[in-house]
Each structure stands twice: as C-alpha cells, then as structure tokens.
N, C-alpha and C. Protein backbone atom coordinates (compact mmCIF):
# COMPACT_ATOMS: atom_id res chain seq x y z
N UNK A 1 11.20 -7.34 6.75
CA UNK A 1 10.61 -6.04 6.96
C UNK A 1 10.40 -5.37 5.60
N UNK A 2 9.55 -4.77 5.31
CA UNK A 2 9.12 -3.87 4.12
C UNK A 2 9.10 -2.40 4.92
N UNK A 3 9.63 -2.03 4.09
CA UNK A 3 9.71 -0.12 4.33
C UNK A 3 9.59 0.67 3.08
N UNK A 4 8.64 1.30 2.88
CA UNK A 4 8.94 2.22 1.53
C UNK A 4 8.20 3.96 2.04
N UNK A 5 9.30 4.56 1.27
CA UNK A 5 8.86 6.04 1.43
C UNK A 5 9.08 6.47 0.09
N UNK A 6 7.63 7.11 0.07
CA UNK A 6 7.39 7.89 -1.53
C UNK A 6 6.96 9.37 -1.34
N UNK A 7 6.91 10.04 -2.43
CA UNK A 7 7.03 11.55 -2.43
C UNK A 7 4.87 11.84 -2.42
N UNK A 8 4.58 12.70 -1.79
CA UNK A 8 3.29 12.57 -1.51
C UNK A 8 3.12 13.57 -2.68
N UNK A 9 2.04 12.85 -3.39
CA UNK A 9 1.43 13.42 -4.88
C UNK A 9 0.15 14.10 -4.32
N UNK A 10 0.03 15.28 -5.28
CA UNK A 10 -1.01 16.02 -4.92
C UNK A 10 -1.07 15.88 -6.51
N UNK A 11 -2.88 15.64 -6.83
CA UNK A 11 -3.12 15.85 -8.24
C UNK A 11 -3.93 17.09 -8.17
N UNK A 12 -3.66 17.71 -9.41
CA UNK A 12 -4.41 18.96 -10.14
C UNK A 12 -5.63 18.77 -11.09
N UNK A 13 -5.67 18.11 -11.53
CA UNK A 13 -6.73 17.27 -12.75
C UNK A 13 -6.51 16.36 -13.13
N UNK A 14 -7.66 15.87 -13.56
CA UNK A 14 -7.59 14.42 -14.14
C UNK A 14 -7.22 12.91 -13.69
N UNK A 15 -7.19 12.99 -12.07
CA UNK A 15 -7.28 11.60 -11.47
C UNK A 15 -7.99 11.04 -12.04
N UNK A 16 -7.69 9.68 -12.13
CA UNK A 16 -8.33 8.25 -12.61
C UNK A 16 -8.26 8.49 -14.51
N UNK A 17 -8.09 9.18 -14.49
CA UNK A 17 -8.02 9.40 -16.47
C UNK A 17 -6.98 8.25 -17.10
N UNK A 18 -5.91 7.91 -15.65
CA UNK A 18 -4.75 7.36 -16.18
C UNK A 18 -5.19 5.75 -16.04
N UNK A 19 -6.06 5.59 -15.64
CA UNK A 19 -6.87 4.16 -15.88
C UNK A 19 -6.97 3.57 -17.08
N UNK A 20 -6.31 2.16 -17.32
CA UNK A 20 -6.51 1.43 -18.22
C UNK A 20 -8.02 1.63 -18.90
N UNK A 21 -9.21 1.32 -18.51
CA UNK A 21 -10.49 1.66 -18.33
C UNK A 21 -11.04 2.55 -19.11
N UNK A 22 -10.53 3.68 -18.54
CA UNK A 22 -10.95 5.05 -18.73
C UNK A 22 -10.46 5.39 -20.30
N UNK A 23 -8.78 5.56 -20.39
CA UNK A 23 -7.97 6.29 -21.63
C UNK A 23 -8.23 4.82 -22.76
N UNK A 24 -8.33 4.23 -22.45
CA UNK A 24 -8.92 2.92 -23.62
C UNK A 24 -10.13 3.41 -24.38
N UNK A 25 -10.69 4.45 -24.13
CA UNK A 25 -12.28 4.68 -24.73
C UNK A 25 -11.88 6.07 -24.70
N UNK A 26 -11.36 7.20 -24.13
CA UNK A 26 -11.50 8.03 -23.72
C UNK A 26 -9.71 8.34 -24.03
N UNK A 27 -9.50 10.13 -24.09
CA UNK A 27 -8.06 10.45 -23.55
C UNK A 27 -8.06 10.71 -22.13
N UNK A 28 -6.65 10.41 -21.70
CA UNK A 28 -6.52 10.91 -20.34
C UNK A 28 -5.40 11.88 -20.20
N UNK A 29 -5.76 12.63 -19.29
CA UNK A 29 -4.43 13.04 -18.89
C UNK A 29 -4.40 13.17 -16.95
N UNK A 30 -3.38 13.40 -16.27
CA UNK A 30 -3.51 14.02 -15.32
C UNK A 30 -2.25 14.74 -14.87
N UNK A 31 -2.43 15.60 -14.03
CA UNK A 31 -1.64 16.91 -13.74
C UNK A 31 -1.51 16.74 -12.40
N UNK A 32 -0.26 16.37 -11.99
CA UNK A 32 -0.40 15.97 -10.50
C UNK A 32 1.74 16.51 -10.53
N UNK A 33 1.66 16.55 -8.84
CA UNK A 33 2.92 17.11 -8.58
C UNK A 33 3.33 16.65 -7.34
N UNK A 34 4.82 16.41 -7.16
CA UNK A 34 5.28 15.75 -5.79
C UNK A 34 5.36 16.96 -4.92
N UNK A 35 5.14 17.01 -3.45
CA UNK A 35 5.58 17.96 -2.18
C UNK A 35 7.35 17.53 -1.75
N UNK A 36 7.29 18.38 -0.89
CA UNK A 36 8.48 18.34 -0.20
C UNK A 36 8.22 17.09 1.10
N UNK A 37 6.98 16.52 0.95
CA UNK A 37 6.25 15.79 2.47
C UNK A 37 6.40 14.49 1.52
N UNK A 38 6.40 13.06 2.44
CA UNK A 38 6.71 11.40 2.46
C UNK A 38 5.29 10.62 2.97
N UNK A 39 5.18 9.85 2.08
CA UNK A 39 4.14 8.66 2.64
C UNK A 39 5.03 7.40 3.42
N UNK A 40 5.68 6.83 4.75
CA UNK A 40 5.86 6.13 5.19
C UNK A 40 5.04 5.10 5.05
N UNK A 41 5.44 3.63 5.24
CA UNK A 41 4.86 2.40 5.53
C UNK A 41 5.97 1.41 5.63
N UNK A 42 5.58 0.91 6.62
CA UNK A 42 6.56 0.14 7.49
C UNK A 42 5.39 -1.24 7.88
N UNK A 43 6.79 -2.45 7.53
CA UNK A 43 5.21 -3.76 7.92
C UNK A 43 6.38 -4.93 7.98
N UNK A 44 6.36 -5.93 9.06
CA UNK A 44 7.28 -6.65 9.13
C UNK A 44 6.16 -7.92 9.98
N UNK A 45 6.50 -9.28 9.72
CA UNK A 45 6.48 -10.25 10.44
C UNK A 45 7.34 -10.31 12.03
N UNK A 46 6.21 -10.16 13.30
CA UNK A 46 6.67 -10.60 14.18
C UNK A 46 7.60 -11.24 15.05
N UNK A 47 8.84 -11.75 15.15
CA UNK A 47 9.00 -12.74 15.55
C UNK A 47 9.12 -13.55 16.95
N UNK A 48 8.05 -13.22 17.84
CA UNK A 48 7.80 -13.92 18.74
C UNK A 48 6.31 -14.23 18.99
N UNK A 49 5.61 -14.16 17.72
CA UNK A 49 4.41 -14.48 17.96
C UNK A 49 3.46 -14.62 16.15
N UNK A 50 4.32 -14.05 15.37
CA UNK A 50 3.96 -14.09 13.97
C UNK A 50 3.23 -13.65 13.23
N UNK A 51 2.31 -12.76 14.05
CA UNK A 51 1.49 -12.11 13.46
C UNK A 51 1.96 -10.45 12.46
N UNK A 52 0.93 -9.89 12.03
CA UNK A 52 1.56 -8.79 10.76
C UNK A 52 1.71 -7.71 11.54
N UNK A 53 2.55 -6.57 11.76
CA UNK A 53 2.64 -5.38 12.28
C UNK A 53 2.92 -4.23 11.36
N UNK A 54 2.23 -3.39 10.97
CA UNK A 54 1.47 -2.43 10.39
C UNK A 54 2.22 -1.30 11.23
N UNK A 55 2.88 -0.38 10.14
CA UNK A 55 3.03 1.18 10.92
C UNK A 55 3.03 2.44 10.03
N UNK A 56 1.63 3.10 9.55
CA UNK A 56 2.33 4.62 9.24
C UNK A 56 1.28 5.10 9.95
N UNK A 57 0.34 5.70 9.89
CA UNK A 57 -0.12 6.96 10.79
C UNK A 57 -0.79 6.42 11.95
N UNK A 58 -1.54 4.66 12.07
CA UNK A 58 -1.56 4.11 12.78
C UNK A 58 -1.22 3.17 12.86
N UNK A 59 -0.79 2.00 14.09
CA UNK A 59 -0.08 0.79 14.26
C UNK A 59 -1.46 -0.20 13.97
N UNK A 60 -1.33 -1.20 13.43
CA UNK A 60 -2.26 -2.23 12.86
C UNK A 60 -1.61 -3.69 13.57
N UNK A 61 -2.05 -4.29 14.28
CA UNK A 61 -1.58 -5.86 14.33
C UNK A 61 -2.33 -6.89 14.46
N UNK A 62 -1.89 -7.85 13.24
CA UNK A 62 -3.17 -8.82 12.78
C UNK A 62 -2.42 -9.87 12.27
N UNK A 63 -3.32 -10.87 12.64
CA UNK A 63 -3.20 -12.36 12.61
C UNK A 63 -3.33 -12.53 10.82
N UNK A 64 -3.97 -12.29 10.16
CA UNK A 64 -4.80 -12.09 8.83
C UNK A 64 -4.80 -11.11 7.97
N UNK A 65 -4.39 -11.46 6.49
CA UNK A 65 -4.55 -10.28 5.80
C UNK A 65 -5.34 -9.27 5.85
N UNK A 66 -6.91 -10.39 5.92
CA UNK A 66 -8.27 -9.98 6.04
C UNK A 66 -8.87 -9.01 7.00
N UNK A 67 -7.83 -9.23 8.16
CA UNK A 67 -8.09 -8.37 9.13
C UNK A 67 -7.36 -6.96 8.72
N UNK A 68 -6.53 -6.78 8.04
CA UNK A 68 -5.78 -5.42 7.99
C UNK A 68 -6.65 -4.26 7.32
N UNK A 69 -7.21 -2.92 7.66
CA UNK A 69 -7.45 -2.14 7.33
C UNK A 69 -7.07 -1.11 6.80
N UNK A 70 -5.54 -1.15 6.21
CA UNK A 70 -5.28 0.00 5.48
C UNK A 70 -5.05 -1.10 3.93
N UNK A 71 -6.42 -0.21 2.89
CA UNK A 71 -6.16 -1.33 1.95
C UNK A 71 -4.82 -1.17 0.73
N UNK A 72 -3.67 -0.16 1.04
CA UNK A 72 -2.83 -0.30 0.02
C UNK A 72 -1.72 -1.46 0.74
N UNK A 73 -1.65 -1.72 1.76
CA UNK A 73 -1.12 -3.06 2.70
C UNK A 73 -1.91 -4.34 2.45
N UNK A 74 -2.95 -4.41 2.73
CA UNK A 74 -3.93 -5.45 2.13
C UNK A 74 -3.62 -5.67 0.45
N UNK A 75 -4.76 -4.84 -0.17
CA UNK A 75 -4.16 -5.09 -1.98
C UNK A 75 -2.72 -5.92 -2.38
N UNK A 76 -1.74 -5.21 -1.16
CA UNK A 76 -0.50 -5.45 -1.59
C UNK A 76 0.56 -6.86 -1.58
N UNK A 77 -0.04 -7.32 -0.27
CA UNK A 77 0.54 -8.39 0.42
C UNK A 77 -1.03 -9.58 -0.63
N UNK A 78 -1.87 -9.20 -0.80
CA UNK A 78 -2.63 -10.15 -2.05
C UNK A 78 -1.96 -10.19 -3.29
N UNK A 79 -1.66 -9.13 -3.65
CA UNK A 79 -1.31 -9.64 -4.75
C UNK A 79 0.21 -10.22 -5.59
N UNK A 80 0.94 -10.41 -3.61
CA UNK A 80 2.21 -10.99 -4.27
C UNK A 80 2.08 -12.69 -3.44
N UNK A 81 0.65 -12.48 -3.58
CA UNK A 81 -0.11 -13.87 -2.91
C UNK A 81 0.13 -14.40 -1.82
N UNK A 82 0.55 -13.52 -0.64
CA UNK A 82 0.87 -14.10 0.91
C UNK A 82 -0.19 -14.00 1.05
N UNK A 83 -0.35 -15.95 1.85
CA UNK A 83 -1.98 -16.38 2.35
C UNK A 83 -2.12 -15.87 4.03
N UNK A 84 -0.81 -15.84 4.53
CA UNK A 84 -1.19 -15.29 5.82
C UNK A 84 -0.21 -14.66 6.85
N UNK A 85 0.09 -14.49 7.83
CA UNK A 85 0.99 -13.92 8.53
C UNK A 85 2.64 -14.73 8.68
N UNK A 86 2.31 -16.28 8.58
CA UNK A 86 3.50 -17.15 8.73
C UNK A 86 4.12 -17.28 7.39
N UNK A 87 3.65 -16.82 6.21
CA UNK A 87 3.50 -17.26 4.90
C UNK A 87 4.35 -15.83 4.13
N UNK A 88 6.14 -15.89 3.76
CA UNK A 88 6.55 -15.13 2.48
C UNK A 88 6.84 -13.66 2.94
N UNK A 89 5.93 -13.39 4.51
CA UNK A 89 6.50 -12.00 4.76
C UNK A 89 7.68 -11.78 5.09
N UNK A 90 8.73 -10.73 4.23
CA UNK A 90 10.60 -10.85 4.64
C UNK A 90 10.15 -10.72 5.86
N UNK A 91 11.16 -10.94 6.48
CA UNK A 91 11.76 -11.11 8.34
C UNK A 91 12.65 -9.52 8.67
C-alpha cells in the first residue's frame, strides 16, 4: 500500500520559475505557502484480483498504468518503472 499526505501549497508568484528549464536562463523565484488542509493519496495492489486501486477525491481501478487518470499516480508508478498492476506494487 502507498499512502502519503502532504501539506496543500498554495503559490503566490512565480510557479514554474523553480524549473530546471526556466532558472537555467532566467532567475526564479516562487512564493508559495502551506494551509492548515492535506492532499491524501492512497493506492495499493488488489489482492484478489490484482488490479491498481486508486483513492483521493475519486476511486480509480485499473488493470494498467495507462489506464489511470490521475497523472501524479501515473508519472509516479512510471518512473519507479512498474510495468503493470502484478509488477513491484507494495502489498
């Protein structure tokens, strides 16, 4: 199971400034601040059928990375290279 709760950032200026990209050519700054409010995400492998189960503001369940629509779950589970639902997700 994966669970993480983070402090919900509200930025003031300068989103994306903090981009490799961007402050490489350019300065950046940005002005951003935590709330008293949580970003939940909750995502665990199945185990009576194996597929991915997806939970913060809506429930997601998918056979396939490819199929998942919230892309910081997608991005995420790519880039610690799980090819699919039977494949590296903790239990």
């Amino acid at each position: 199971m994966i669970y993480v709760k983070s402090p919900l950032r509200i930025s003031m200026g300068g989103g994306g400034t903090d981009l490799p990209w961007w402050y490489s050519k350019h300065n950046g700054y940005v002005l951003s601040f935590a709330i008293d409010k949580y970003v939940h995400l909750i995502g665990a492998k199945r185990a009576f059928d194996k597929k991915i189960w997806l939970s913060y503001s809506r429930t997601e369940i998918c056979e396939k990375i490819d199929e998942i629509k919230n892309e910081i779950f997608k991005s995420s589970l790519r880039y610690k290279k799980v090819k699919t639902s039977r494949a590296s997700l903790p239990v």
